[in-house]
N, C-alpha and C. Protein backbone atom coordinates (compact mmCIF):
# COMPACT_ATOMS: atom_id res chain seq x y z
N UNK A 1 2.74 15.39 -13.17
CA UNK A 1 2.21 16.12 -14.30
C UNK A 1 3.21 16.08 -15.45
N UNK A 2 2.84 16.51 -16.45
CA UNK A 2 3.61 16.51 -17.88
C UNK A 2 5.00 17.42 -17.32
N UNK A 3 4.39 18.14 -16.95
CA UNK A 3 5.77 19.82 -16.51
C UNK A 3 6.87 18.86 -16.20
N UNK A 4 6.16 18.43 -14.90
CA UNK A 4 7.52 17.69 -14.06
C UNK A 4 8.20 16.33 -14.84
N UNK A 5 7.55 15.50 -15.76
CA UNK A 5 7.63 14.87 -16.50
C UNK A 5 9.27 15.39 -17.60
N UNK A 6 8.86 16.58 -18.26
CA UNK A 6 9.89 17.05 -19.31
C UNK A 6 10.90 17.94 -18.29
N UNK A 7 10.51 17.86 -16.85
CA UNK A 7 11.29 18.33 -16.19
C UNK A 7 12.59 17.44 -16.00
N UNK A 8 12.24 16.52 -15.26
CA UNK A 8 13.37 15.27 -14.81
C UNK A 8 13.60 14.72 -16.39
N UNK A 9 13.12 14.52 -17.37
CA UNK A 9 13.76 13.95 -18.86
C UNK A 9 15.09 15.12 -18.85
N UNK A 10 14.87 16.15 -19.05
CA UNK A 10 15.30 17.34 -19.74
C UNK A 10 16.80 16.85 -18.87
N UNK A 11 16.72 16.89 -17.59
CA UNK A 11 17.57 17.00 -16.79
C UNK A 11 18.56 15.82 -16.79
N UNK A 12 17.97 14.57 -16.97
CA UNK A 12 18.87 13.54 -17.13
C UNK A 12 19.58 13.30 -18.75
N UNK A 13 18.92 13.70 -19.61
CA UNK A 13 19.69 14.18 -21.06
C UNK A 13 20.61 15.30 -20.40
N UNK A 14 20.55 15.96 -20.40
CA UNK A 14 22.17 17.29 -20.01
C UNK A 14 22.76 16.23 -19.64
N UNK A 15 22.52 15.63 -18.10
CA UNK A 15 23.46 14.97 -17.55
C UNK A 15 23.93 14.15 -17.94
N UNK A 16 23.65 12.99 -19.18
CA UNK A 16 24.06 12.19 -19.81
C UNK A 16 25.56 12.50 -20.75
N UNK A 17 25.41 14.36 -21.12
CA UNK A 17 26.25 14.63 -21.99
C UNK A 17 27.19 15.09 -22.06
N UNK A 18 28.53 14.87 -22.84
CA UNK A 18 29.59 14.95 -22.63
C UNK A 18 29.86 16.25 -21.85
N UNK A 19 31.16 16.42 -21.10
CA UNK A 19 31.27 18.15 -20.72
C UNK A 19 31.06 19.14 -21.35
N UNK A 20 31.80 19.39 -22.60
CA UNK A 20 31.09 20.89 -23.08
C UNK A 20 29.93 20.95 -23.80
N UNK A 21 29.33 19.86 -24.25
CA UNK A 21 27.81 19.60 -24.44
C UNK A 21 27.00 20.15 -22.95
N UNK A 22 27.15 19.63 -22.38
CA UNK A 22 26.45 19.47 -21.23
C UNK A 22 26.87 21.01 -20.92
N UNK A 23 27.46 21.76 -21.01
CA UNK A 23 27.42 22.95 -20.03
C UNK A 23 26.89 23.55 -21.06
N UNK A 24 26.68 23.82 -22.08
CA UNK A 24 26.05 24.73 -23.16
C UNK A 24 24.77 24.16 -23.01
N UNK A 25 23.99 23.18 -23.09
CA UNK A 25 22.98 22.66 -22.63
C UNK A 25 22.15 23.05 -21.14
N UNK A 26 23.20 22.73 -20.29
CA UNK A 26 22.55 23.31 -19.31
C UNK A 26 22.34 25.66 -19.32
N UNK A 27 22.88 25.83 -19.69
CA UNK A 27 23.05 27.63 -20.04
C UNK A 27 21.34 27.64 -20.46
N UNK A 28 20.98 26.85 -21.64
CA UNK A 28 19.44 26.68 -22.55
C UNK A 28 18.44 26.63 -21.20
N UNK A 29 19.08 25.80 -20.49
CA UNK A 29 17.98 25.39 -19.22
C UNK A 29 17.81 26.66 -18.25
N UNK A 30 18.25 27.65 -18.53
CA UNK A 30 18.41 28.55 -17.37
C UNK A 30 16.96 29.34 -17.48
N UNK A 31 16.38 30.30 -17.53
CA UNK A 31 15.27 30.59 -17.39
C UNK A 31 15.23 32.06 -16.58
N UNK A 32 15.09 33.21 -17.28
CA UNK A 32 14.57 34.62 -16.73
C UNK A 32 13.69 34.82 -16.50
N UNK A 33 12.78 35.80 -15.61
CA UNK A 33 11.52 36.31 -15.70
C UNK A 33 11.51 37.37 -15.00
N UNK A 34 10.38 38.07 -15.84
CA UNK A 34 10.68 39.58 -15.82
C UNK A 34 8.73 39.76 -15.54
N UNK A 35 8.28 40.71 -15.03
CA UNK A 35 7.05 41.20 -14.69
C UNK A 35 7.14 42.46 -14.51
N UNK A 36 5.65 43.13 -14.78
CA UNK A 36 5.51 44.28 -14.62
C UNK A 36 4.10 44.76 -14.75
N UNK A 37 3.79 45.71 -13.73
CA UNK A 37 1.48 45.96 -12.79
C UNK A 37 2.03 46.91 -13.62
N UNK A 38 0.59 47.06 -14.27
CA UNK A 38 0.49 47.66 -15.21
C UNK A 38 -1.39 48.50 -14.21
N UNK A 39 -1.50 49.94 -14.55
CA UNK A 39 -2.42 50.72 -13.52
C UNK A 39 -2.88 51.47 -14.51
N UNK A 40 -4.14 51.97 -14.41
CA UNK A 40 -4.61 52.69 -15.30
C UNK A 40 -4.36 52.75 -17.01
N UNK A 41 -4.09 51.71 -17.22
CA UNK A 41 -3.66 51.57 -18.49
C UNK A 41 -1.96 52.08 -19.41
N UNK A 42 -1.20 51.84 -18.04
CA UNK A 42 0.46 52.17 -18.22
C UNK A 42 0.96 51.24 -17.64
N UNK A 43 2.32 50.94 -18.04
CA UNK A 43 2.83 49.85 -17.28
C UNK A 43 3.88 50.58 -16.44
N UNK A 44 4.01 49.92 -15.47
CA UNK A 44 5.81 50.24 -14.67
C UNK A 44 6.50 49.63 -15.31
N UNK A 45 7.31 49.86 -13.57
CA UNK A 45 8.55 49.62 -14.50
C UNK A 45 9.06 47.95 -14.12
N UNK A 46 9.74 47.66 -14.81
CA UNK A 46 9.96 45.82 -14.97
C UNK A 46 10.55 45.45 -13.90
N UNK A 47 10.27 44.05 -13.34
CA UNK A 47 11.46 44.12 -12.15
C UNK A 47 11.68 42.46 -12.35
N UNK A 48 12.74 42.06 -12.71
CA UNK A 48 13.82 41.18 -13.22
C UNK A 48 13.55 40.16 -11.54
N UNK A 49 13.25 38.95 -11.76
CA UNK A 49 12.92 38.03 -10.71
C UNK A 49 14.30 37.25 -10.70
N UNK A 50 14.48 36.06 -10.01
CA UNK A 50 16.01 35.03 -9.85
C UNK A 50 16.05 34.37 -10.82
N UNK A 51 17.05 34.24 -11.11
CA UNK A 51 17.31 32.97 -12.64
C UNK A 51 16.79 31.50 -11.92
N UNK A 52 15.93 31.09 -12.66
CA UNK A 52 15.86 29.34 -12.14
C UNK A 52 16.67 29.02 -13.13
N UNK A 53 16.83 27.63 -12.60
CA UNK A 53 16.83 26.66 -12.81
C UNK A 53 15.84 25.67 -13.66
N UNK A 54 15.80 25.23 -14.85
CA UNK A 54 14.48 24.53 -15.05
C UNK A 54 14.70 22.65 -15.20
């Protein structure tokens, strides 16, 4: 699919690039996610998932 497509590109550009390119680059690639059930029309409370990797 496209995803996995800009997946493996993305990944072999970082790796192409010099060291402190490449580690500030890879930091961009990191990826949070946060969710939160929302009931009767209120939300809870957030709960912070694992950092990927992208």
């Amino acid at each position: 699919s496209y995803n996995k497509f800009a997946q493996i590109t993305a990944r072999a550009v970082r790796s192409s690039l010099k060291d402190d390119l490449r580690v500030a680059a890879e930091k961009r690639g990191q990826t949070n996610v946060r969710y939160q059930q929302w009931q009767d029309g209120k939300g809870g409370a957030q709960v912070r998932c694992v950092l990927l990797n992208v």
